[in-house]
C-alpha atoms as a PDB file:
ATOM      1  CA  UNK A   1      86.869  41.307  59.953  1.00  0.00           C
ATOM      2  CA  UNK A   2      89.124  41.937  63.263  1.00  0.00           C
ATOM      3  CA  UNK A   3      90.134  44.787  61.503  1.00  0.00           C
ATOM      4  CA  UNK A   4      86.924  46.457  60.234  1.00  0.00           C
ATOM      5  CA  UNK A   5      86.138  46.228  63.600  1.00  0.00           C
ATOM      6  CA  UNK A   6      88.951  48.384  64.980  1.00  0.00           C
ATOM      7  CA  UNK A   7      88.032  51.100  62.691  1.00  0.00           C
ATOM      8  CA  UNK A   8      91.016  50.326  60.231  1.00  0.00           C
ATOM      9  CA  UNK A   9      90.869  51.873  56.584  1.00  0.00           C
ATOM     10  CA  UNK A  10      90.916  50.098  53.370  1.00  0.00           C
ATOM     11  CA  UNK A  11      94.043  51.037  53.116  1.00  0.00           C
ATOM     12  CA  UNK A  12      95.778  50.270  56.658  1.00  0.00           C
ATOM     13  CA  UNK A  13      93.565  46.844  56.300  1.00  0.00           C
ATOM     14  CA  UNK A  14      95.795  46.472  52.594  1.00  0.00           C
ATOM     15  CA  UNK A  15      99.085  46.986  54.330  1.00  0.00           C
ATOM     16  CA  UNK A  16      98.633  44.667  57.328  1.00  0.00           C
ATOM     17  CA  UNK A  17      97.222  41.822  54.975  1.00  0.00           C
ATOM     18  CA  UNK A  18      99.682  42.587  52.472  1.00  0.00           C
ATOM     19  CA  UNK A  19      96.868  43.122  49.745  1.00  0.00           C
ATOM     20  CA  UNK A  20      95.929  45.579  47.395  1.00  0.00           C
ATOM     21  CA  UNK A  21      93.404  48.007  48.334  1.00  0.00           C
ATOM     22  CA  UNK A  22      91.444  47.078  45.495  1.00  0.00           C
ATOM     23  CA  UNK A  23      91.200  43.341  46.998  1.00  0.00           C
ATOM     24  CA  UNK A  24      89.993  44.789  50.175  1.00  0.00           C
ATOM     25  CA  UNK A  25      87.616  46.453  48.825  1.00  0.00           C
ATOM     26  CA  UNK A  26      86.369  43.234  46.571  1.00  0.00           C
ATOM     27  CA  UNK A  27      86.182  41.644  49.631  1.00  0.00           C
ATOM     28  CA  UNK A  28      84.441  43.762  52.009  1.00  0.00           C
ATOM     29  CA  UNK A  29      81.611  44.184  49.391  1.00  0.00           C
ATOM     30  CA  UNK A  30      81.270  40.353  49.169  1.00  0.00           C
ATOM     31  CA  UNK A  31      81.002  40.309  53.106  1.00  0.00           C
ATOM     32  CA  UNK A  32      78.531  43.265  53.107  1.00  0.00           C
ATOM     33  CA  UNK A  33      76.560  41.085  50.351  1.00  0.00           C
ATOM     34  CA  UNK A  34      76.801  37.805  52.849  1.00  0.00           C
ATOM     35  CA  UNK A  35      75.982  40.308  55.702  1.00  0.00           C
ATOM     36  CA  UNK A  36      72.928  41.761  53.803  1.00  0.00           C
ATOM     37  CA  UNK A  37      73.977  45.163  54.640  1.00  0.00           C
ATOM     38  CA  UNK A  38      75.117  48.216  52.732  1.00  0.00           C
ATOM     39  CA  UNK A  39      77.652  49.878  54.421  1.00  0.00           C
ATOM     40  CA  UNK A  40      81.086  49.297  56.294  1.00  0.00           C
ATOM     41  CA  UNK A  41      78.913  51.028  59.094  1.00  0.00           C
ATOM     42  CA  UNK A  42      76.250  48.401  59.292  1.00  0.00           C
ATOM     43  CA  UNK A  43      78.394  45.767  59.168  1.00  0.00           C
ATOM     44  CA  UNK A  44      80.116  46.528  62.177  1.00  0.00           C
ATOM     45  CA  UNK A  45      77.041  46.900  63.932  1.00  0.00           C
ATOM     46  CA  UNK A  46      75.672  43.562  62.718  1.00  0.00           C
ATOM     47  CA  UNK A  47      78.977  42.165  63.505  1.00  0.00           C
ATOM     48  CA  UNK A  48      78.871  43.361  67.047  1.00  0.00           C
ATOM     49  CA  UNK A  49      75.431  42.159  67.458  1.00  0.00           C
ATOM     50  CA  UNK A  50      76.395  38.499  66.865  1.00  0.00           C
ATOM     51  CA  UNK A  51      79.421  38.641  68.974  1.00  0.00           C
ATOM     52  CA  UNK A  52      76.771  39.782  71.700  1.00  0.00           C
ATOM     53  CA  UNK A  53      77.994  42.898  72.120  1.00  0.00           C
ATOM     54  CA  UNK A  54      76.621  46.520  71.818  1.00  0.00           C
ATOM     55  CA  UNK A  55      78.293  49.963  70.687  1.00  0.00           C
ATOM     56  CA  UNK A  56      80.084  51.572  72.662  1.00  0.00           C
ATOM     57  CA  UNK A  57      78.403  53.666  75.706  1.00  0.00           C
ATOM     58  CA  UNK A  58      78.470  57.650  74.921  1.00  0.00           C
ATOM     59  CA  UNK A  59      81.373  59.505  77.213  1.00  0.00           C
ATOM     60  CA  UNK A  60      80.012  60.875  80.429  1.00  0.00           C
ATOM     61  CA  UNK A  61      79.574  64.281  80.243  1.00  0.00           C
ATOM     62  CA  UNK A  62      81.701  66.812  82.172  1.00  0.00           C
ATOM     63  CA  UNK A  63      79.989  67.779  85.592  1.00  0.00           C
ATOM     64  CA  UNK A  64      77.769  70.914  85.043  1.00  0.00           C
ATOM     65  CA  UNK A  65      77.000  69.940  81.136  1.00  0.00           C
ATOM     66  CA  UNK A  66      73.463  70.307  80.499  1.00  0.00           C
ATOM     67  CA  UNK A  67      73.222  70.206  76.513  1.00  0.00           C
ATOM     68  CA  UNK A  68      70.663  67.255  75.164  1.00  0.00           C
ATOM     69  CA  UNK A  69      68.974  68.097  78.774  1.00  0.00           C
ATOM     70  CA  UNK A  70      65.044  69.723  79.092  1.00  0.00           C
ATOM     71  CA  UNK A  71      64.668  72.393  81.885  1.00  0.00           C
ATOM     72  CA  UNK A  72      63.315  71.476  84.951  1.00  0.00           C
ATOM     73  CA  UNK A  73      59.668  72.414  84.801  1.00  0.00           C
ATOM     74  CA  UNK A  74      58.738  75.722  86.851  1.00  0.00           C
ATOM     75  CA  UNK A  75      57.251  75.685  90.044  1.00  0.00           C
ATOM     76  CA  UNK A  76      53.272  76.023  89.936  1.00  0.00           C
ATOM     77  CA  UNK A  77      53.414  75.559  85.922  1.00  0.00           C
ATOM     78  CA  UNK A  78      51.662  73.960  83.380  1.00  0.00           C
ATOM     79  CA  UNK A  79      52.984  70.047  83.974  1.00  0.00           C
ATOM     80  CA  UNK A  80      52.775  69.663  79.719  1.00  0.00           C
ATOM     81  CA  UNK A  81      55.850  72.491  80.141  1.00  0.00           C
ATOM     82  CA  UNK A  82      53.543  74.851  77.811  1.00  0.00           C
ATOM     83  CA  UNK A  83      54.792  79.053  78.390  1.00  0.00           C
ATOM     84  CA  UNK A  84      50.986  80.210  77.994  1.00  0.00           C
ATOM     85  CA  UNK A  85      50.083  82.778  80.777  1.00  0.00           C
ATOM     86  CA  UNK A  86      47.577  82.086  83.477  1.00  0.00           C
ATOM     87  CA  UNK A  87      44.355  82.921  82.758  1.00  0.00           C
ATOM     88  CA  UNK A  88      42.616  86.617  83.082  1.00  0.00           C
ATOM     89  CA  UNK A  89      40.246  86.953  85.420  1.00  0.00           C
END
């Protein structure tokens, strides 16, 4: 499982264990079975979970990098952030 957990392929997990790919495979859908999970995804998660550990924090972004950000909202605006115009008097 060391292995899944570094990311390693079927086939780089083969050649370290000096296996077949074929009995990786076998294997890692018996541990996804025991696991109760359905992908090679989820059962790093899971397995991270019981070690007490989390995924891996997102990168900081570069100074100045505003993408996944909302606007700050206008001065004198609508609070809900709404671009109706005032009202006509």
């Amino acid at each position: 499982m060391e292995l899944l957990l570094t990311g390693a392929s079927n086939r780089v997990i083969a050649r370290r264990m000096d296996l077949s790919e074929r009995t990786v495979k076998n294997h890692l859908q018996s541990a996804y079975r025991k696991l109760r999970v359905r992908s090679r995804a989820e059962a790093i998660l899971k397995l991270l979970g019981r070690a007490g550990l989390r995924r891996p924090a997102a990168p900081p972004r570069p100074r100045g990098d505003t993408r996944g950000t909302l606007p700050p909202p206008r001065p004198g605006g609508d609070p809900s952030g709404s671009a109706s115009p005032p009202p006509a008097d």
